[in-house]
C-alpha atoms as a PDB file:
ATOM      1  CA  UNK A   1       0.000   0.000   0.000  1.00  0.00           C
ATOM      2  CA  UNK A   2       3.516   2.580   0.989  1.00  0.00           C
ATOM      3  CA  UNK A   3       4.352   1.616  -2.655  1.00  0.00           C
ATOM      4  CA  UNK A   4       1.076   2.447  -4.365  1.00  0.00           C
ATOM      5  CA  UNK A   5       0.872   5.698  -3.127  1.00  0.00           C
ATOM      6  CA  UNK A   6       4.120   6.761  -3.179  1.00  0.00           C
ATOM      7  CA  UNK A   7       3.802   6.305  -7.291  1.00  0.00           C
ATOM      8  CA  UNK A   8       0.434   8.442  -7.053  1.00  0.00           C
ATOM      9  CA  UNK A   9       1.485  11.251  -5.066  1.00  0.00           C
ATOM     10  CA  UNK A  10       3.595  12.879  -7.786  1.00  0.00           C
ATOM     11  CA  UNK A  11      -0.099  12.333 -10.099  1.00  0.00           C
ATOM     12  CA  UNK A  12      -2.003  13.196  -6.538  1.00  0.00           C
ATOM     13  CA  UNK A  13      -0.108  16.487  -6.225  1.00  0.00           C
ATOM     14  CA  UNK A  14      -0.627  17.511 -10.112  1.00  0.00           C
ATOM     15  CA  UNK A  15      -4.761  16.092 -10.363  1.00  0.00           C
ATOM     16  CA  UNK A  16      -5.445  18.748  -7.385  1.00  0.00           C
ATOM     17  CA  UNK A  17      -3.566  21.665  -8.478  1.00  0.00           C
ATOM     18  CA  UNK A  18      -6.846  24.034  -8.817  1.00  0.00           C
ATOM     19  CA  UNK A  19      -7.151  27.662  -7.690  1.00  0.00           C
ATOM     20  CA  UNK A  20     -10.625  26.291  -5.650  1.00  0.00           C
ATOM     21  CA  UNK A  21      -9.015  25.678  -2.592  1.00  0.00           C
ATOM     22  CA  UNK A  22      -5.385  27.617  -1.419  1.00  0.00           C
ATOM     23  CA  UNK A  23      -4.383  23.896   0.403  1.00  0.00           C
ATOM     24  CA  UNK A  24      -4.776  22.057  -2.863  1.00  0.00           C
ATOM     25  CA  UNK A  25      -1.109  23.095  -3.909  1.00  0.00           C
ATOM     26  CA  UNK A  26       0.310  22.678  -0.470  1.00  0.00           C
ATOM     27  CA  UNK A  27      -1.400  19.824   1.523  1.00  0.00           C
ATOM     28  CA  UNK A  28       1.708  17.168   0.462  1.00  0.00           C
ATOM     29  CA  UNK A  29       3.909  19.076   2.410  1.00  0.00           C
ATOM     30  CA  UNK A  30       2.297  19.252   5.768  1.00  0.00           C
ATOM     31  CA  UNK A  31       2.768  16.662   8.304  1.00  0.00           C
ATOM     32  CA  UNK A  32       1.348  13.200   7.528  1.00  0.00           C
ATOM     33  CA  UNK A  33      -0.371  11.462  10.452  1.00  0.00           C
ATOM     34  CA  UNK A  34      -1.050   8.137   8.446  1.00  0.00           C
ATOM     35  CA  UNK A  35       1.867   5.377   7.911  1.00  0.00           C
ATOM     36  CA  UNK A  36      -0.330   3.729   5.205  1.00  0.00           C
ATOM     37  CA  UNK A  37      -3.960   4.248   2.783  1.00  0.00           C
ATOM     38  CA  UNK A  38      -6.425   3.191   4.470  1.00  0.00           C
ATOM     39  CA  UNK A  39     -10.190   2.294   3.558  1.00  0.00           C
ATOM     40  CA  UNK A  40     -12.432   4.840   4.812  1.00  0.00           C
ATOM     41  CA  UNK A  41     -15.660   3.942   4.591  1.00  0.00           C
ATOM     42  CA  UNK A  42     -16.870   7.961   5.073  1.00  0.00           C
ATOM     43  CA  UNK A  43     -15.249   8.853   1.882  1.00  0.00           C
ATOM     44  CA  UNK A  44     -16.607   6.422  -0.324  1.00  0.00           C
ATOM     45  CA  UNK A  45     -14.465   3.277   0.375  1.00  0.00           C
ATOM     46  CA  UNK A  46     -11.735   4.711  -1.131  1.00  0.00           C
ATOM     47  CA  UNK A  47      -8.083   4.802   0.742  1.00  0.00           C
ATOM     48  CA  UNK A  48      -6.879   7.839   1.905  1.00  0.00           C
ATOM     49  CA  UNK A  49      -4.386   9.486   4.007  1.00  0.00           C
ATOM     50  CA  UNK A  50      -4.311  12.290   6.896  1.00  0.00           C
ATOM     51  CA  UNK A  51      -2.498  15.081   6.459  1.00  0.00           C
ATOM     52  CA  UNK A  52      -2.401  18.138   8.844  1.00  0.00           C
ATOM     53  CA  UNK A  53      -0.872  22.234   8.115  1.00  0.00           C
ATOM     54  CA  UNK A  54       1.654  23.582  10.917  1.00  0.00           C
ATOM     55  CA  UNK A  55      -1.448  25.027  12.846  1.00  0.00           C
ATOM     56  CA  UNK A  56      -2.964  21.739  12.468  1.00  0.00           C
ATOM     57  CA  UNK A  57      -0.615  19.216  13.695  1.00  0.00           C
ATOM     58  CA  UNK A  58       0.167  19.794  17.215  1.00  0.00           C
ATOM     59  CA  UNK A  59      -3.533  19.555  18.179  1.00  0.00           C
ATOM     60  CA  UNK A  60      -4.732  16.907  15.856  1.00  0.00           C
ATOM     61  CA  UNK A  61      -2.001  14.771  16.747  1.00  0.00           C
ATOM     62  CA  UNK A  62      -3.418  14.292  20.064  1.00  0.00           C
ATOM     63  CA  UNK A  63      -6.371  12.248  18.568  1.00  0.00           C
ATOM     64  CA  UNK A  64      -9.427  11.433  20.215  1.00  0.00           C
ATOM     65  CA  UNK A  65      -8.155  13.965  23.448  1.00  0.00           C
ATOM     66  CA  UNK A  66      -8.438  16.881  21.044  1.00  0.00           C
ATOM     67  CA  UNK A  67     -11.735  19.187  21.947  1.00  0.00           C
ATOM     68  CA  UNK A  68     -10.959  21.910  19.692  1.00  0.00           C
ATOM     69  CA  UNK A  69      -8.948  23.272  16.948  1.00  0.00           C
ATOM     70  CA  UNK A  70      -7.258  26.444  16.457  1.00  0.00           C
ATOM     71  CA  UNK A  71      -8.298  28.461  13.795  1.00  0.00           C
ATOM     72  CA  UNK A  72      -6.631  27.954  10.445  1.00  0.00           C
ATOM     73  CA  UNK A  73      -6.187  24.727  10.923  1.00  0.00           C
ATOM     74  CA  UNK A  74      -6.765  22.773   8.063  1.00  0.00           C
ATOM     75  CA  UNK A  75      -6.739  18.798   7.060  1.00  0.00           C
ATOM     76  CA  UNK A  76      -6.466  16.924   3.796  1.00  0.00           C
ATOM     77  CA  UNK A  77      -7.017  13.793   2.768  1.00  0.00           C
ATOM     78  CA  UNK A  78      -6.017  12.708  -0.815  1.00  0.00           C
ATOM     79  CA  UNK A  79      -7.663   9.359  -2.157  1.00  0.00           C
ATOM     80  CA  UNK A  80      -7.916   7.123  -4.150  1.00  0.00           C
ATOM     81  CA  UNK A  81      -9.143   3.785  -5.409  1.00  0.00           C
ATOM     82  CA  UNK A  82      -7.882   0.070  -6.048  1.00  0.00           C
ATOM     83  CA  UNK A  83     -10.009  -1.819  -8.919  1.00  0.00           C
ATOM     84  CA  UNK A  84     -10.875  -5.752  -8.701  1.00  0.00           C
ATOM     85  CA  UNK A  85      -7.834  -5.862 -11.244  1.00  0.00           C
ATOM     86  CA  UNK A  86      -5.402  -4.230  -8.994  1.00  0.00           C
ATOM     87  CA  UNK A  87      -5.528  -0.886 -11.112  1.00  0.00           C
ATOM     88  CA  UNK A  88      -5.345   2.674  -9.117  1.00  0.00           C
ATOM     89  CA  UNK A  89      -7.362   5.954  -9.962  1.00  0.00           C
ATOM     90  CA  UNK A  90      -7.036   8.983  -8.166  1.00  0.00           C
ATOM     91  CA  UNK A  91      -9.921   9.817  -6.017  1.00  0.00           C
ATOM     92  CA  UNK A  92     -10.729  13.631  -4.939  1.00  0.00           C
ATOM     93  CA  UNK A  93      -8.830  15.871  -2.283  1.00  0.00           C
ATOM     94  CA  UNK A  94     -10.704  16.065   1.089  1.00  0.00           C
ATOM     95  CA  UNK A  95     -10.280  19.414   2.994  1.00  0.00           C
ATOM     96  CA  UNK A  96     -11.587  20.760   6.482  1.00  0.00           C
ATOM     97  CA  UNK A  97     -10.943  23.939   7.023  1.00  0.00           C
ATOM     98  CA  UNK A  98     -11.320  25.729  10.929  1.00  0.00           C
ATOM     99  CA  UNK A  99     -12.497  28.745  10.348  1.00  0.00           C
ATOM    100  CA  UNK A 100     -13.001  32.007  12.277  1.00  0.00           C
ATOM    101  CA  UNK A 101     -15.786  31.183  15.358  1.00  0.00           C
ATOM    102  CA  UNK A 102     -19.164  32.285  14.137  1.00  0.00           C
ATOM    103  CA  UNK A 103     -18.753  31.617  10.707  1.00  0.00           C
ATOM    104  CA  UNK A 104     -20.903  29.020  10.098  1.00  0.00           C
ATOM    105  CA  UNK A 105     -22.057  27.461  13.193  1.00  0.00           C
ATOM    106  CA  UNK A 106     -24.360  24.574  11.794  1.00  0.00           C
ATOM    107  CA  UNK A 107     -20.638  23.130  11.083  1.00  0.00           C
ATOM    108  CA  UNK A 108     -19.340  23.658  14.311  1.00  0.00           C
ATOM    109  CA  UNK A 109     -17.055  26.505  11.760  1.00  0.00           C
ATOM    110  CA  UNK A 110     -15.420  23.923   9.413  1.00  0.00           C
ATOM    111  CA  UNK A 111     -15.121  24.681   5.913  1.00  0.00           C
ATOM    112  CA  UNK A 112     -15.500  21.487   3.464  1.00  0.00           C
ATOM    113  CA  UNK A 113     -14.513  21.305   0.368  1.00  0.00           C
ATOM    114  CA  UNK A 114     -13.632  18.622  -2.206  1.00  0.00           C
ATOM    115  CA  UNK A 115     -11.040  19.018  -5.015  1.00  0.00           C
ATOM    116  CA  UNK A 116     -11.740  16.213  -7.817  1.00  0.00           C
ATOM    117  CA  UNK A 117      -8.690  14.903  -9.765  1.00  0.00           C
ATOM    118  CA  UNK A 118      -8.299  17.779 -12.555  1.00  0.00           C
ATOM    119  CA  UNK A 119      -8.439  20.310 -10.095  1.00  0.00           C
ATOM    120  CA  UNK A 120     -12.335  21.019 -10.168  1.00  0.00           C
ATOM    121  CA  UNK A 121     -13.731  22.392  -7.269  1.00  0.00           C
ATOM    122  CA  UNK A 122     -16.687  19.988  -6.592  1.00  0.00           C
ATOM    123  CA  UNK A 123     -17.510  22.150  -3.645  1.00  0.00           C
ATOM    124  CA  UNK A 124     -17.087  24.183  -0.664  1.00  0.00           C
ATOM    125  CA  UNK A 125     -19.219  25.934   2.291  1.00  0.00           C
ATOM    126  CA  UNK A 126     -20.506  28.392   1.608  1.00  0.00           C
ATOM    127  CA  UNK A 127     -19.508  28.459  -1.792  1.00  0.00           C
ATOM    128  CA  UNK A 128     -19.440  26.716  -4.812  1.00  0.00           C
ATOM    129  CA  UNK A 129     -22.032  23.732  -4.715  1.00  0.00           C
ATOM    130  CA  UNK A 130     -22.780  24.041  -0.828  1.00  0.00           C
ATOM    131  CA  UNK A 131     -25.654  21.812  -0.991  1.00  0.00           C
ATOM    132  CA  UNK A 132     -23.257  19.212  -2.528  1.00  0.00           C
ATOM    133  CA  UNK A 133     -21.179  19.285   0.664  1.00  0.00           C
ATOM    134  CA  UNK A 134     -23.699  18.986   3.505  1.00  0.00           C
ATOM    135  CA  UNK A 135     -22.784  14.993   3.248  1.00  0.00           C
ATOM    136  CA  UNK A 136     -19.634  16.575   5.023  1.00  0.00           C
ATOM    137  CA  UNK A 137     -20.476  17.766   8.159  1.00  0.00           C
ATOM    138  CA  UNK A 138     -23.232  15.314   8.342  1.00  0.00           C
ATOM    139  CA  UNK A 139     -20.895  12.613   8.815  1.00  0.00           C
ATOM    140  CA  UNK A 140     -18.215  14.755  10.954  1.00  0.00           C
ATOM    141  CA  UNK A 141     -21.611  15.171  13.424  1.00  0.00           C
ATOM    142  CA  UNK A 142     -20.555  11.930  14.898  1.00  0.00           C
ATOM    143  CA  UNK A 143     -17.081  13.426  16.056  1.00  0.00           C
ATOM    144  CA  UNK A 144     -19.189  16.720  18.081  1.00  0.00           C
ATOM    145  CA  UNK A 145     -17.043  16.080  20.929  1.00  0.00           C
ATOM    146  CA  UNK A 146     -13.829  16.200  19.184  1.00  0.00           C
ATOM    147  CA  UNK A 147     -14.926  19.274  17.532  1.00  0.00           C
ATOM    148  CA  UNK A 148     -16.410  17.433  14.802  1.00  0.00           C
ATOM    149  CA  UNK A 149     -12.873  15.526  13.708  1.00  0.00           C
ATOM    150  CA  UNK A 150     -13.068  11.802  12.597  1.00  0.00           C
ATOM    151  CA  UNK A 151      -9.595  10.303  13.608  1.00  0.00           C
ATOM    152  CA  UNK A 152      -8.060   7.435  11.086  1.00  0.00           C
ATOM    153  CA  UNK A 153      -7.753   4.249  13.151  1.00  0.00           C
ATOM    154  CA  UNK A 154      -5.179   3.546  15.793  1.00  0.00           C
ATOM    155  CA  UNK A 155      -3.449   0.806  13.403  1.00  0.00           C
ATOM    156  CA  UNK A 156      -2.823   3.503  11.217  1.00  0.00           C
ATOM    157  CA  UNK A 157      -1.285   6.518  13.103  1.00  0.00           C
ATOM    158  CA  UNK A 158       2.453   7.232  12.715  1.00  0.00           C
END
């Protein structure tokens, strides 16, 4: 699984490049919190991996004892996809996004958005395609008391 992805980052990195989201032409250069893909069943079975920015890090590294975020924290998850015949494809770019308190309380003040291989902006909160992205903090509802974070599991973790 190392192997597969590291062949599909260099692809990963180019697929996202889009002017939709600032973190799609940085996210491969913050901190990764995931030693391998894994199947995540909340993004569509497809494998991903965690990555957190520099304001990120310190406080989602402390997993399921993190209450809140800082603002301007921000996490990505690239994915992707393994067919029956052992063929990758590039999934989209996953992307929270803490924002300033207030701004949008129905998501506890995340920011969603989704970055589809080509760079499209699928869409965002509060922007582009909002109603598209609802599915996102619908899910993340199950993590209230983490401050709506999903953590990968423990098998996983660097």
């Amino acid at each position: 699984m190392t192997a597969l992805y590291d062949c599909l980052v260099p692809n990963l990195k180019k697929a996202y490049n889009s002017t939709g989201h600032w973190s799609a032409k940085k996210w491969s250069k913050w901190q990764s919190f995931s030693k391998t893909g894994y199947r995540s069943d909340t993004h569509g079975g497809r494998f991903v991996q965690n990555y957190a920015n520099k304001i990120a890090a310190k406080s989602y590294g402390g997993y399921e004892k993190t209450t809140k975020m800082p603002i301007g924290s921000t996490l990505a998850k690239p994915s992707f996809t393994v067919g029956a015949n052992g063929q990758a494809a590039m999934g989209p770019l996953f992307i929270m996004e803490k924002m300033t308190s207030g701004w949008n309380k129905a998501t506890g003040d995340w920011r969603y958005a989704m970055i589809m291989p080509g760079g499209n902006l699928f869409g965002m909160t509060k922007g582009k395609n909002a109603g598209g992205m609802t599915f996102c903090h619908e899910c993340h509802e199950g993590g209230e008391d983490n401050d709506f974070m999903l953590f990968l599991p423990e098998e996983n973790r660097k």
